[in-house]
Protein backbone atom coordinates (compact mmCIF):
# COMPACT_ATOMS: atom_id res chain seq x y z
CA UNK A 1 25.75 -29.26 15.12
CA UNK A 2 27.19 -25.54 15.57
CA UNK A 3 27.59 -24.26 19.15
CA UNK A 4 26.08 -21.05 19.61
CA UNK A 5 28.84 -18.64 21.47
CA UNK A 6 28.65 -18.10 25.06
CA UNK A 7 25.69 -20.69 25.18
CA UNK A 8 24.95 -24.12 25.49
CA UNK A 9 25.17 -26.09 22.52
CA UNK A 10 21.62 -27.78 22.55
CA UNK A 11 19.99 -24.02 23.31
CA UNK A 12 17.08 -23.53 21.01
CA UNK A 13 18.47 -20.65 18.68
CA UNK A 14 15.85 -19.19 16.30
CA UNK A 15 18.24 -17.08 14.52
CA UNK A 16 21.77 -16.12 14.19
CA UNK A 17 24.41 -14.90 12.52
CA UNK A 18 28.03 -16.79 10.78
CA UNK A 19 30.59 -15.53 10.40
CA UNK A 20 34.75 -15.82 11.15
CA UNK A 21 35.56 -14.24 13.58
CA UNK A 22 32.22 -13.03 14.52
CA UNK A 23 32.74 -12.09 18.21
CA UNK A 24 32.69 -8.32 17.42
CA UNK A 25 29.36 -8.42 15.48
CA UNK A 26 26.77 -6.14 16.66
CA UNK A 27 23.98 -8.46 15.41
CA UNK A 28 23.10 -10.37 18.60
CA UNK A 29 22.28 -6.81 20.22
CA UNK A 30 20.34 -5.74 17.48
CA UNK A 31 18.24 -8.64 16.60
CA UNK A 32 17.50 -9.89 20.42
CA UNK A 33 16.26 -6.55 21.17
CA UNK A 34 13.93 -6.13 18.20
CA UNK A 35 12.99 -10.14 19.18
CA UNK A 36 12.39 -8.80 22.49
CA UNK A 37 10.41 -6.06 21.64
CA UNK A 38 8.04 -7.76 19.63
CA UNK A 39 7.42 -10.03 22.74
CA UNK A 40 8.85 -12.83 20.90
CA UNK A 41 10.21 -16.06 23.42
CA UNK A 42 13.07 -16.07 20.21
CA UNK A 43 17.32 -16.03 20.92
CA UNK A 44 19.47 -15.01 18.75
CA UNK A 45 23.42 -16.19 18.90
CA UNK A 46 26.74 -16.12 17.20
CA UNK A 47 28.13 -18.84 15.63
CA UNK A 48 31.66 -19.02 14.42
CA UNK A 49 31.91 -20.58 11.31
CA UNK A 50 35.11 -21.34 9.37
CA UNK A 51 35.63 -20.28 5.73
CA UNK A 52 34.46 -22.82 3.75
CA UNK A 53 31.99 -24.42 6.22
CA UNK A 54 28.71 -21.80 5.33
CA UNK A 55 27.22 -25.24 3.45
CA UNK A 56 27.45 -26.64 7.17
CA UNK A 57 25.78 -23.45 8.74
CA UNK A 58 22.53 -23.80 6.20
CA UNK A 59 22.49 -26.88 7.04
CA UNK A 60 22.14 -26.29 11.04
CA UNK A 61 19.54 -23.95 10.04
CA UNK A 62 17.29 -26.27 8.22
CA UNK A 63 17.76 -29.03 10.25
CA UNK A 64 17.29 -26.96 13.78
CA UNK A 65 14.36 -25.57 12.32
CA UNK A 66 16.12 -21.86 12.60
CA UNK A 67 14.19 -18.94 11.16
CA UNK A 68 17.27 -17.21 9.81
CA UNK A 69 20.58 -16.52 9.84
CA UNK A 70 22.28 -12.74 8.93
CA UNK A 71 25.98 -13.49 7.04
CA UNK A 72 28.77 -11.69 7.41
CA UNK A 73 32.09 -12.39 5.93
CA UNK A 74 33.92 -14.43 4.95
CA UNK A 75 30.73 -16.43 3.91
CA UNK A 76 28.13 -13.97 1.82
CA UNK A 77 29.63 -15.13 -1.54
CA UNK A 78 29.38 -18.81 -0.22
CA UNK A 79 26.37 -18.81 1.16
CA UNK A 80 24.52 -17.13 -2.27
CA UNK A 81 25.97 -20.45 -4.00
CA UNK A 82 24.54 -22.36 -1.89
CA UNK A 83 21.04 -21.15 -0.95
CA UNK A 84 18.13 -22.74 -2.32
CA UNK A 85 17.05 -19.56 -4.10
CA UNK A 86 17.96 -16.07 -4.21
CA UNK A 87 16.14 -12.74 -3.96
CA UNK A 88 16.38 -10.34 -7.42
CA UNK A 89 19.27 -8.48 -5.09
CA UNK A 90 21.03 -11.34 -4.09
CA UNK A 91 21.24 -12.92 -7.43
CA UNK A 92 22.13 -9.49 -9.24
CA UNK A 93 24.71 -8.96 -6.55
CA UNK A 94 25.77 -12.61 -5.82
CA UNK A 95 26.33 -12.25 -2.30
CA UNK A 96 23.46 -13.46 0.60
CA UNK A 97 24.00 -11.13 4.13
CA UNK A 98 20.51 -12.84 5.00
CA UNK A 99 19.04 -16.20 5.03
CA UNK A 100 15.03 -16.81 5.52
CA UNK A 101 12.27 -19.74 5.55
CA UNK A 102 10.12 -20.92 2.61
CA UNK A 103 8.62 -23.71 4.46
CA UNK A 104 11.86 -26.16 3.89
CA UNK A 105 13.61 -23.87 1.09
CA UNK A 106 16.30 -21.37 2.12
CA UNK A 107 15.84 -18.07 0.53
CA UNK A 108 19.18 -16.04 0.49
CA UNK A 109 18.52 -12.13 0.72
CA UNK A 110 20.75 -8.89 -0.28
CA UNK A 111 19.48 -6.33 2.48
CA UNK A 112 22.28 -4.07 2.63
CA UNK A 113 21.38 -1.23 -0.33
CA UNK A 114 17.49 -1.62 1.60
CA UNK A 115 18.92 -0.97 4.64
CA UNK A 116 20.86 2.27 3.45
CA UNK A 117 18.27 3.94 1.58
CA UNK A 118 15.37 3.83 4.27
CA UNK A 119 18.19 4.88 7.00
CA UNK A 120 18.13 7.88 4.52
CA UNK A 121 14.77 7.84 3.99
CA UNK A 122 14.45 7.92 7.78
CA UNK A 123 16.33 11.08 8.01
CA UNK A 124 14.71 12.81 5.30
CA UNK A 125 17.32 12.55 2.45
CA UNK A 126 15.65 11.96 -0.73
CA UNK A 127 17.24 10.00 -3.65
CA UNK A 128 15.27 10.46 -6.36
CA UNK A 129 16.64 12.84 -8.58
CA UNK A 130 19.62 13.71 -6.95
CA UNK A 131 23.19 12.71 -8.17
CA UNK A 132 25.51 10.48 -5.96
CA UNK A 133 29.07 9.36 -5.50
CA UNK A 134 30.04 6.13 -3.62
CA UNK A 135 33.60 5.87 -2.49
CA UNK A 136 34.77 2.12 -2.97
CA UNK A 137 33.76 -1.17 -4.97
CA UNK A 138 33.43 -3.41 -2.49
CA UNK A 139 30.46 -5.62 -1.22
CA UNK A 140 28.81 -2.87 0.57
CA UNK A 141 29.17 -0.20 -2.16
CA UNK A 142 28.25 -2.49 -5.22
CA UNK A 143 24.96 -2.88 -3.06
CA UNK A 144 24.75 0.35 -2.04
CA UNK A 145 24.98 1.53 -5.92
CA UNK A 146 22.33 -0.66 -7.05
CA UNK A 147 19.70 0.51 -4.70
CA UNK A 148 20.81 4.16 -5.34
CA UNK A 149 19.84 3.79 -8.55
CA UNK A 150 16.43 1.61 -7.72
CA UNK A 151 15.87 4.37 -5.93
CA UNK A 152 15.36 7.11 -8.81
CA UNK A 153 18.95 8.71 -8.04
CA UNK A 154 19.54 10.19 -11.19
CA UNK A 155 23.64 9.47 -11.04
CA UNK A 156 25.45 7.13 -9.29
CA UNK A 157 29.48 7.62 -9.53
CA UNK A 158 31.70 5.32 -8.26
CA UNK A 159 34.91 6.46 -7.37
CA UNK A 160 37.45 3.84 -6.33
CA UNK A 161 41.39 3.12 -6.59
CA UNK A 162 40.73 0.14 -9.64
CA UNK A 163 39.16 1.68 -12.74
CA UNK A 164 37.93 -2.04 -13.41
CA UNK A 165 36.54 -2.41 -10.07
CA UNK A 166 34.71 0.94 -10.02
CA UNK A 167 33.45 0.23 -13.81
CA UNK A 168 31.71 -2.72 -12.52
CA UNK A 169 30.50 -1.77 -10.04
CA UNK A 170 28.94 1.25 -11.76
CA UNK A 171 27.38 -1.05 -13.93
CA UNK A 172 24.99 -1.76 -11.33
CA UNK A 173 23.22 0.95 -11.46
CA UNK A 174 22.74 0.62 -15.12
CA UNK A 175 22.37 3.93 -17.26
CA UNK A 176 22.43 6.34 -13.87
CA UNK A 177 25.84 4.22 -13.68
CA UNK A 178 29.50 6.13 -13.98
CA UNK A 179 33.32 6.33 -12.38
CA UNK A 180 34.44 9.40 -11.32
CA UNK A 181 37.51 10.66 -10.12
CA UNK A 182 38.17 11.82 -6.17
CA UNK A 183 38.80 15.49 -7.74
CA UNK A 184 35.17 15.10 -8.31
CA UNK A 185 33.39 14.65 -5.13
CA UNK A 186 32.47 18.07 -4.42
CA UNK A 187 29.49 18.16 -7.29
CA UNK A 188 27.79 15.29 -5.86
CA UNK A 189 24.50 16.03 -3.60
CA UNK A 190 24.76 12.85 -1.85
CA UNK A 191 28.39 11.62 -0.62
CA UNK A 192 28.82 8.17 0.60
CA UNK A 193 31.72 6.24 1.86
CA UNK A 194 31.79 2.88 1.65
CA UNK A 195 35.28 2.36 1.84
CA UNK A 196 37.02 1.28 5.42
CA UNK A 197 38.93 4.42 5.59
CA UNK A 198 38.32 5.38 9.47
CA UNK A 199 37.04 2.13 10.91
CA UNK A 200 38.49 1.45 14.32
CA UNK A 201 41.71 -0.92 14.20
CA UNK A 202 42.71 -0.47 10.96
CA UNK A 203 45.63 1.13 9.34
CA UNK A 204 42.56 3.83 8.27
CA UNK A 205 41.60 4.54 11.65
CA UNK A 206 42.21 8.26 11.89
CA UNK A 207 42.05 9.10 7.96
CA UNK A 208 39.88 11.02 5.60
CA UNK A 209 38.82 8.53 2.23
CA UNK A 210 38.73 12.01 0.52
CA UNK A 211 39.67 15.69 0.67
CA UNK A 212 37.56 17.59 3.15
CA UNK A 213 38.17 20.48 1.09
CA UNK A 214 35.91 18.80 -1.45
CA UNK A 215 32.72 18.70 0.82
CA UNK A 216 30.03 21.57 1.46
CA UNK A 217 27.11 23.33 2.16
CA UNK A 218 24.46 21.41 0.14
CA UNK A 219 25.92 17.91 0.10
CA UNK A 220 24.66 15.36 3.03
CA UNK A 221 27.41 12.63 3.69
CA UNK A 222 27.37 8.91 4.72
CA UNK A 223 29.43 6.75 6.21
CA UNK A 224 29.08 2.89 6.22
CA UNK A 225 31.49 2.56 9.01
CA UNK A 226 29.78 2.42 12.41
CA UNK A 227 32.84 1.69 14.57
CA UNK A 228 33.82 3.86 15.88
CA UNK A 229 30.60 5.73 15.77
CA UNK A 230 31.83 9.38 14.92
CA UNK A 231 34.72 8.72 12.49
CA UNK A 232 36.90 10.93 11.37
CA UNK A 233 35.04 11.64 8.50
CA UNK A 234 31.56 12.79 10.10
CA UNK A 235 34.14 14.92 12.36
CA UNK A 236 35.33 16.77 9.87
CA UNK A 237 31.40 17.51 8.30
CA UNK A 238 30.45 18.56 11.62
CA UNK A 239 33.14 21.26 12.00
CA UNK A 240 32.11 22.40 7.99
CA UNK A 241 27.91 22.33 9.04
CA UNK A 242 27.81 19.46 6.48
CA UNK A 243 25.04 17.01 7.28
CA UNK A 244 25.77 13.43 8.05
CA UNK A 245 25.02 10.38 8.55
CA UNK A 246 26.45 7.72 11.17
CA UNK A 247 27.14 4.03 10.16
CA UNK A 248 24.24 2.62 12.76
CA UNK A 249 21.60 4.06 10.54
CA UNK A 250 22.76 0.99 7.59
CA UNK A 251 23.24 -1.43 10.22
CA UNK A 252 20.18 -1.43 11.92
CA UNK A 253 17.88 -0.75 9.17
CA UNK A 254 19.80 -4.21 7.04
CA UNK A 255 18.54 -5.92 10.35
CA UNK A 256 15.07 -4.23 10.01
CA UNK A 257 14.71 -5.98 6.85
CA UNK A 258 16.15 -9.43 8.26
CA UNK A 259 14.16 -9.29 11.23
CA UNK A 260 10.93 -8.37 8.71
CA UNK A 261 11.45 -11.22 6.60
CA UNK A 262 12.29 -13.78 10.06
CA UNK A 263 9.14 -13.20 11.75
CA UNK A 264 7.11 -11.48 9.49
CA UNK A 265 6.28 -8.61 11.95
CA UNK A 266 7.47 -5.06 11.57
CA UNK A 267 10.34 -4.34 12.94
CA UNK A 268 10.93 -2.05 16.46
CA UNK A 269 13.79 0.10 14.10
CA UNK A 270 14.00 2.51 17.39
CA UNK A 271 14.83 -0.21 20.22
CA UNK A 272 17.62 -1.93 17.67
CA UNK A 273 18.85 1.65 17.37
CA UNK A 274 19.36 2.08 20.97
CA UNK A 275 21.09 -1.52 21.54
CA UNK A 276 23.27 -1.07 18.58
CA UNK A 277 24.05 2.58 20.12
CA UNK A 278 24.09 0.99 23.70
CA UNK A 279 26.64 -1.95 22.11
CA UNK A 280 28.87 0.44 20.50
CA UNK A 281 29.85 2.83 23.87
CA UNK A 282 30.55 -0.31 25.69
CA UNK A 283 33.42 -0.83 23.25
């Protein structure tokens, strides 16, 4: 049986998230305040897992009778391999950062691209029609590309430092698909950066993933990272008048759709906004 963190390990845990380490995940805020505000008697813990042990985890959830789990890394590739089924995201994607209930199946779900868009969607960005770049290849941008394109964007460009990586992940996004160059970020309406370039702790931490130079009047900017909340990057669009976006808005509205799919209910987006907001100054 997994031990939840920081509780006892025979507490009744109706959801959680996995991952290693998973100490610094903003998840437990998140999700116990949308529990909470739904009036729900639910907890929701961490639980450490070691690579190679997400089989175990599913496990713990089917046999505790969990609701859910969110999965962060290292386990989202593991956990899609081992689900019982997988969402049309998920599969396309091949990586699970949510885990729900079909009576006794386990259903692994891809709500990261979800979550981006309606954060947009939220701040009145529309995506249909408009032509996008997303910096980086990784987990987050491959599902961030896809959606894009879901969406109705008429482009999505992928600009990252492996042609092969940013041609597949392009691919995504079928026809609207392409790799760009950093050179061409400035002709993009939408900007997003999915790269770590500016996330606290890292060698990144007070760098730009392109040339500010680049970005303008008429573009609107994302950023994936949400810690620390007002990167670098979002710095530098405030000082130009570009619009942005924060990190938090991805975050919370991935949960949204985890917390949708747990209990069924619609999600209290503007309480998780505040604990993830309330979480992040305490660091």
């Amino acid at each position: 049986m997994l031990t939840p963190i920081g509780m006892a390990a025979d507490t009744e845990v109706a959801a959680g998230v996995i991952g290693y380490p998973v100490r610094h995940s903003l998840s437990p805020a998140i999700c116990q305040a949308a529990f909470d505000e739904l009036g729900l008697d639910w907890i929701y813990a961490a639980f450490e897992v070691a690579p190679g042990e997400a089989g175990r985890a599913l496990d713990h959830m089917r046999n505790r009778g969990m609701a859910g789990l969110s999965v962060t890394m290292p386990h989202k590739a593991d956990v899609a391999a081992a689900a019982d089924e997988l969402s049309p995201a998920a599969a396309v994607l091949g990586v699970v950062n949510c885990v729900g209930r079909d009576g006794d199946r386990l259903i692994g779900h891809n709500t990261d691209g979800p979550g981006f868009c309606d954060a947009l969607r939220a701040e009145g960005v529309e995506l249909a029609g408009i032509a996008c770049a997303v910096l980086g290849a990784g987990g987050a941008a491959r599902a961030v590309v896809a959606e894009l394109a879901r969406r109705g964007a008429d482009e999505v460009a992928v600009i990252a430092r492996r042609p092969e990586r940013a041609a597949a992940a392009a691919e995504l996004a079928g026809s609207a698909g392409n790799v760009a160059g950093p050179a061409d970020v400035g002709r993009y309406r939408l900007v997003v950066n999915a790269t770590p370039v500016g996330m606290a702790q890292t060698e990144g931490a007070g760098s730009l993933p392109l040339d500010p130079d680049l970005i303008h009047a008429g573009q609107h900017v994302a950023e994936l990272v949400y810690n620390p909340l007002h990167t670098p990057l979002l710095a530098e669009c405030q000082r130009r008048g570009v619009p942005s976006s924060t990190g938090v808005g991805m975050l919370v509205h991935q949960a949204a759709h985890a917390v949708r799919i747990w209990t069924g209910a619609e999600p209290p987006v503007a309480a998780m906004t505040a604990a993830a907001t309330a979480a992040l100054h305490r660091r």
